[in-house]
N, C-alpha and C. Protein backbone atom coordinates (compact mmCIF):
# COMPACT_ATOMS: atom_id res chain seq x y z
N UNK A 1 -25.67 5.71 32.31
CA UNK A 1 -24.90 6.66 33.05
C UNK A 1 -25.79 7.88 33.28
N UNK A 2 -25.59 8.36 34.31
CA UNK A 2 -26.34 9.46 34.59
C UNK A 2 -25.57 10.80 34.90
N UNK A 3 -25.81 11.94 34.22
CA UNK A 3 -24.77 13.17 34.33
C UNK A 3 -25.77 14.24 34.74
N UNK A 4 -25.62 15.37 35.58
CA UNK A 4 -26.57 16.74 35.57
C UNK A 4 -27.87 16.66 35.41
N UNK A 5 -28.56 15.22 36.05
CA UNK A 5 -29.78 15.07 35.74
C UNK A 5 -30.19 14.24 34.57
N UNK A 6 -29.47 14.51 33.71
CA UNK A 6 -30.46 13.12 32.70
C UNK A 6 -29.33 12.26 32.16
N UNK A 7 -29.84 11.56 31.72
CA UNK A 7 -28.90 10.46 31.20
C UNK A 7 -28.52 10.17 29.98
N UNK A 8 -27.40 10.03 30.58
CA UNK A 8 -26.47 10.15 28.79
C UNK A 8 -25.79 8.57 28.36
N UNK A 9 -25.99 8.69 27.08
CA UNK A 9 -25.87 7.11 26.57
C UNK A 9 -24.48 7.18 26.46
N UNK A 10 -23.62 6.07 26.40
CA UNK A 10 -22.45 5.65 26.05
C UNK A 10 -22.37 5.32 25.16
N UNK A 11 -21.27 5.60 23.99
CA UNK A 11 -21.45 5.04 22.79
C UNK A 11 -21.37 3.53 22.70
N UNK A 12 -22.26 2.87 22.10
CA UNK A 12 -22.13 1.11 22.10
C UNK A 12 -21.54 1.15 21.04
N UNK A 13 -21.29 1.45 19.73
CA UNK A 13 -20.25 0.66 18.65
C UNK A 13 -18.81 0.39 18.86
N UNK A 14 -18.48 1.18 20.26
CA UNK A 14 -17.10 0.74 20.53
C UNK A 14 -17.44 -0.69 20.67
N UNK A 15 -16.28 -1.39 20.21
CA UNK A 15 -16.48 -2.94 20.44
C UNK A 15 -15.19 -2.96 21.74
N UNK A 16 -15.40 -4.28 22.40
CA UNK A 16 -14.58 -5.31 23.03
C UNK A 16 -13.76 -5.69 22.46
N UNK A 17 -12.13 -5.12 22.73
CA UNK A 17 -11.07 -5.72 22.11
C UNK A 17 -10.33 -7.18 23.43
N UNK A 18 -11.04 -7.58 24.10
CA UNK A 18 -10.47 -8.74 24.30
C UNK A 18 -11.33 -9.74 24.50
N UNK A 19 -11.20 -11.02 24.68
CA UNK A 19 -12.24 -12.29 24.73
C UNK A 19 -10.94 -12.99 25.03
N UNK A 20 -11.26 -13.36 26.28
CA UNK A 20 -10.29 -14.27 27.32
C UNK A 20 -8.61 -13.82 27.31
N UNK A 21 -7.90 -14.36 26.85
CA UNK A 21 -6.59 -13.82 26.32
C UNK A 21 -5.98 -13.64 25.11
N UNK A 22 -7.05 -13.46 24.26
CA UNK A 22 -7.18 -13.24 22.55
C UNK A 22 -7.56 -11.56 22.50
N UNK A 23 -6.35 -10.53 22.35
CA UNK A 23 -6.54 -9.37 22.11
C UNK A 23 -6.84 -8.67 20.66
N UNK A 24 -7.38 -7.60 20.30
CA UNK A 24 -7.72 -7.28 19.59
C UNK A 24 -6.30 -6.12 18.60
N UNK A 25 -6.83 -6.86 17.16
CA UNK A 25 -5.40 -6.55 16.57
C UNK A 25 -5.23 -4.78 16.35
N UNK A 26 -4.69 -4.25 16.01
CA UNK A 26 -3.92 -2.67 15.72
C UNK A 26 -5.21 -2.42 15.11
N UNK A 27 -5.63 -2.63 13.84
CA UNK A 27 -7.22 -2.10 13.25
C UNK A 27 -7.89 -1.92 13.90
N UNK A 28 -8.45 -2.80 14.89
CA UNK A 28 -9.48 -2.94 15.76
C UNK A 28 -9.59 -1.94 16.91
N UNK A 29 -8.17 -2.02 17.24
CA UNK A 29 -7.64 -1.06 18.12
C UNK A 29 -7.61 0.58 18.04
N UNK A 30 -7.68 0.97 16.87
CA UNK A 30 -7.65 2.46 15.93
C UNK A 30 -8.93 2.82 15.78
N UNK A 31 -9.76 1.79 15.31
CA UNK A 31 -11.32 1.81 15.07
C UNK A 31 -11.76 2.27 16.14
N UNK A 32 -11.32 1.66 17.28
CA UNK A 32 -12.29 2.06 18.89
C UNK A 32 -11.55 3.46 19.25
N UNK A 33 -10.94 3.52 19.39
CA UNK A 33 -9.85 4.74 19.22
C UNK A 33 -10.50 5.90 18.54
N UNK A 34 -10.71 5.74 17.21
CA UNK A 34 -11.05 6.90 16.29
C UNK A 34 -12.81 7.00 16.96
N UNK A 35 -13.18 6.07 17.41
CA UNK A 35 -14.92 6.26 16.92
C UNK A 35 -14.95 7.00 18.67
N UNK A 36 -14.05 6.44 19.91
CA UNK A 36 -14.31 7.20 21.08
C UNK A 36 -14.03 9.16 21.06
N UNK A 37 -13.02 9.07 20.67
CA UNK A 37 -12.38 10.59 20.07
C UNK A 37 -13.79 11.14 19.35
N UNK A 38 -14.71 10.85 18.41
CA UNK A 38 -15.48 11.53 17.61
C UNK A 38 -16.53 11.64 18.51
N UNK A 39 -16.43 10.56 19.73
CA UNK A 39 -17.94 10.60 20.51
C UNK A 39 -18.16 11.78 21.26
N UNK A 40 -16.50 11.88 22.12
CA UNK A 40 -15.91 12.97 22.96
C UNK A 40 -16.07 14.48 22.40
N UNK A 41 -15.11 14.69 20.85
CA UNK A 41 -15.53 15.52 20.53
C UNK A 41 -16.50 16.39 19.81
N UNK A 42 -17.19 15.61 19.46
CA UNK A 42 -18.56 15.99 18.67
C UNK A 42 -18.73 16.04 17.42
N UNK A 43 -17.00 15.56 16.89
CA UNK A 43 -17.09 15.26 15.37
C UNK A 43 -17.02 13.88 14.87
N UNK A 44 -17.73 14.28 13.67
CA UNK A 44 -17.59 12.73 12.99
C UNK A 44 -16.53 12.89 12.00
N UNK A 45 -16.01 13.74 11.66
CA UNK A 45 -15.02 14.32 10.64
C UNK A 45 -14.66 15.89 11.18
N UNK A 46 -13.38 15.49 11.57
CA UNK A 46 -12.19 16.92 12.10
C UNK A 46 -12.29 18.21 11.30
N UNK A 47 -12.49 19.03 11.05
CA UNK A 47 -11.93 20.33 10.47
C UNK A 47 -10.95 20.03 10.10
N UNK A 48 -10.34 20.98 9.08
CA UNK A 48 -8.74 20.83 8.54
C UNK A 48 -8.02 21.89 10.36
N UNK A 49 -8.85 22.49 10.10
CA UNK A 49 -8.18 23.15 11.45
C UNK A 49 -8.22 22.33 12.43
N UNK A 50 -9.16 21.46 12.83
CA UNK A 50 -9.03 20.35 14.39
C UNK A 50 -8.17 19.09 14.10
N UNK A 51 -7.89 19.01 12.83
CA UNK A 51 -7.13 17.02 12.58
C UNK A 51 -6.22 17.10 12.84
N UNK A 52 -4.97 17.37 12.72
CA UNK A 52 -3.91 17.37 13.56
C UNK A 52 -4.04 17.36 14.93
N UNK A 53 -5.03 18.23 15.47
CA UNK A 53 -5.32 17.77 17.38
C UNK A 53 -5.80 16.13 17.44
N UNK A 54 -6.95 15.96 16.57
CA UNK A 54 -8.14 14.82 16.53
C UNK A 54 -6.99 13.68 16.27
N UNK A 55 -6.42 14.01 15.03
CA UNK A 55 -5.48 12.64 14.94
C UNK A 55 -4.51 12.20 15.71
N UNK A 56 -3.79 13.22 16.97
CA UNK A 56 -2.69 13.30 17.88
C UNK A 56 -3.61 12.65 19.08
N UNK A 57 -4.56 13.16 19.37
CA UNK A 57 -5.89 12.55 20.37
C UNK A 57 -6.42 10.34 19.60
N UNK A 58 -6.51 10.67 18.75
CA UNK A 58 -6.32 9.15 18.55
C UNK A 58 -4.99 8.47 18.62
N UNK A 59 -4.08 8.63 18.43
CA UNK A 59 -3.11 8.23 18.46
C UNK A 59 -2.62 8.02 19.89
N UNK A 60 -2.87 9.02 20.84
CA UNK A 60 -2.60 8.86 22.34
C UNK A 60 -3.23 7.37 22.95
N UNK A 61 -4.72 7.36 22.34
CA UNK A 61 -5.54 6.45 22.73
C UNK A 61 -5.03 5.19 22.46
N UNK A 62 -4.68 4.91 20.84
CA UNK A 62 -4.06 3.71 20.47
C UNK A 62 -2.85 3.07 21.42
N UNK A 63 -2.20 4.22 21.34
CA UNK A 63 -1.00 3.91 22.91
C UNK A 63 -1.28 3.11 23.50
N UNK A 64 -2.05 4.12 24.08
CA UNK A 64 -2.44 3.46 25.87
C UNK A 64 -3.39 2.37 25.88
N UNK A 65 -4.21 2.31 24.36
CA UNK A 65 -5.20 0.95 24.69
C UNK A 65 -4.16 -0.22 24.42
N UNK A 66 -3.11 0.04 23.50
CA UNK A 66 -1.94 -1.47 23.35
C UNK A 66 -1.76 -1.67 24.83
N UNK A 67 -1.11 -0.98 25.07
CA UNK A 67 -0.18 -0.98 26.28
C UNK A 67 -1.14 -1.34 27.37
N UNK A 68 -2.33 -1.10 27.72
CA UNK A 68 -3.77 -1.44 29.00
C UNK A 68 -4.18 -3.35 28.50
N UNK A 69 -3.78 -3.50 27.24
CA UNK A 69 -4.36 -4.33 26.54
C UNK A 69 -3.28 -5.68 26.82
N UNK A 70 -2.56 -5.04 26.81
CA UNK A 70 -0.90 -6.15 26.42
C UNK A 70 -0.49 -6.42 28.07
N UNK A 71 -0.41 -5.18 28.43
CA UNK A 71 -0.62 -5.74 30.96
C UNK A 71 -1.35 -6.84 31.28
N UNK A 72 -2.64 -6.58 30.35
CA UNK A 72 -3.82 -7.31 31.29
C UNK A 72 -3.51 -8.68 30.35
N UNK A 73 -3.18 -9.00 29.34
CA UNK A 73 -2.69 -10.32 28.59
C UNK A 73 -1.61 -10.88 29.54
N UNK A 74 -0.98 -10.27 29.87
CA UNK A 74 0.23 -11.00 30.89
C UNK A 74 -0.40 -11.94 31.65
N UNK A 75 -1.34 -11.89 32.42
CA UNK A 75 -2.29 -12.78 33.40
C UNK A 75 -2.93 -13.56 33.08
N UNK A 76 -3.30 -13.69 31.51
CA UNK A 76 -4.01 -14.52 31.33
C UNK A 76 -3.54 -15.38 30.50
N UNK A 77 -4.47 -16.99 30.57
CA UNK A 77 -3.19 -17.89 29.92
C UNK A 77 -3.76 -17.64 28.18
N UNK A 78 -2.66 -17.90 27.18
CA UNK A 78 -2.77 -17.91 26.23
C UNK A 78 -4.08 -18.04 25.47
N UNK A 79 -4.60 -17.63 24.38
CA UNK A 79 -5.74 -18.30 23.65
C UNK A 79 -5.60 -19.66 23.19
N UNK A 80 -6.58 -20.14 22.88
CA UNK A 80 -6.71 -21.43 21.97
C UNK A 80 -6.62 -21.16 21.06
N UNK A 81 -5.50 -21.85 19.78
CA UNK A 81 -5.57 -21.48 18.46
C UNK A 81 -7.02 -21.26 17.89
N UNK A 82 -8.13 -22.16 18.24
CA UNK A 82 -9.50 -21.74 17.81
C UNK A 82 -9.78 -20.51 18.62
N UNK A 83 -9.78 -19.65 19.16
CA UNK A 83 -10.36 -19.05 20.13
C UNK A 83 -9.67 -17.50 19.70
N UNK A 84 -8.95 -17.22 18.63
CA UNK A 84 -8.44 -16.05 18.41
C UNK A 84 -9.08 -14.50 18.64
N UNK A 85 -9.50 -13.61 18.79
CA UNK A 85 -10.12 -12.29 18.42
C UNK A 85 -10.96 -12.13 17.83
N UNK A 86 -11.82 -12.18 17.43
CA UNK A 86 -13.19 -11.59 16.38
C UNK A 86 -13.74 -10.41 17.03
N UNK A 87 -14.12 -9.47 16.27
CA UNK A 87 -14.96 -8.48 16.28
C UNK A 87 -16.53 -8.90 16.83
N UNK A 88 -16.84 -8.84 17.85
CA UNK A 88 -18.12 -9.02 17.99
C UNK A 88 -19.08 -8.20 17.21
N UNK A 89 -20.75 -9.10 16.51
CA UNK A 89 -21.43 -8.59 15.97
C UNK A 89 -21.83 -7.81 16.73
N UNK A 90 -22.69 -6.43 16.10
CA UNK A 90 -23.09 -5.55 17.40
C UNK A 90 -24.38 -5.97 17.56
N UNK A 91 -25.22 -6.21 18.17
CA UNK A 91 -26.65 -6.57 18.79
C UNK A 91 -27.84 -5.60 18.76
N UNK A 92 -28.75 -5.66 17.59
CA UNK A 92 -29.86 -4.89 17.69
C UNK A 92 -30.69 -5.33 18.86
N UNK A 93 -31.55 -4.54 19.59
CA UNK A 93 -32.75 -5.62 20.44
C UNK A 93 -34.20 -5.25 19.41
N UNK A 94 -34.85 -5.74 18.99
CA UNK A 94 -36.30 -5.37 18.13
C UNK A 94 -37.00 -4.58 19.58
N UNK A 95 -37.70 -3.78 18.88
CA UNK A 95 -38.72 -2.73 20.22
C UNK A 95 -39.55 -3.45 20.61
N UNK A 96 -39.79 -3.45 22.04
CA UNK A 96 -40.78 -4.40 22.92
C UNK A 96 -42.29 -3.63 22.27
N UNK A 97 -43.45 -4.67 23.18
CA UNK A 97 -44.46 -4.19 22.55
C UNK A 97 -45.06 -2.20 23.24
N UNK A 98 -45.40 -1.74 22.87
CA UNK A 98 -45.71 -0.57 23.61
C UNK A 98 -46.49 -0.78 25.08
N UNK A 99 -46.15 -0.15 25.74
CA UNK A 99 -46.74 -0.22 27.72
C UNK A 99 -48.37 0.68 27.70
């Protein structure tokens, strides 16, 4: 992504809460939730003075990711009992050789 000239990374540890029509459960859902909120606001841990905002700000998110999550399941056909949700591993790449 590119903002005001340079480029700004997106956080990658948010994971993918869906894989075909196998959604990702309430944990999973809070996790991406809590870790986007800390990206946004610049904390990794709220103030006693900011957590009540920080935790009302995750909680909005959890909402709306069920609810974005549970629409787009409507369309698609069921999972395969094998085929449930997993957390994808996150993917290191090893550093290429130097240019």
């Amino acid at each position: 992504m590119h903002h005001r000239g340079r480029d700004v990374l997106v956080c990658r540890s948010i994971q993918i809460l869906r894989n075909g029509g196998a959604i990702g459960d309430d944990a999973a859902i809070a996790a991406a939730a809590r870790q986007f909120v800390r990206k946004v606001s610049g904390f990794s841990r709220p103030t006693a003075r900011h957590e009540a905002v920080f935790e009302s700000a995750v909680q909005e998110i959890v909402t709306t990711t069920r609810r974005l999550l549970d629409e787009v399941a409507k369309n698609l056909p069921p999972p395969a009992p094998d085929q449930a949700w997993t957390p994808r591993r996150s993917r290191r790449v090893a550093p290429g050789p130097a240019a």
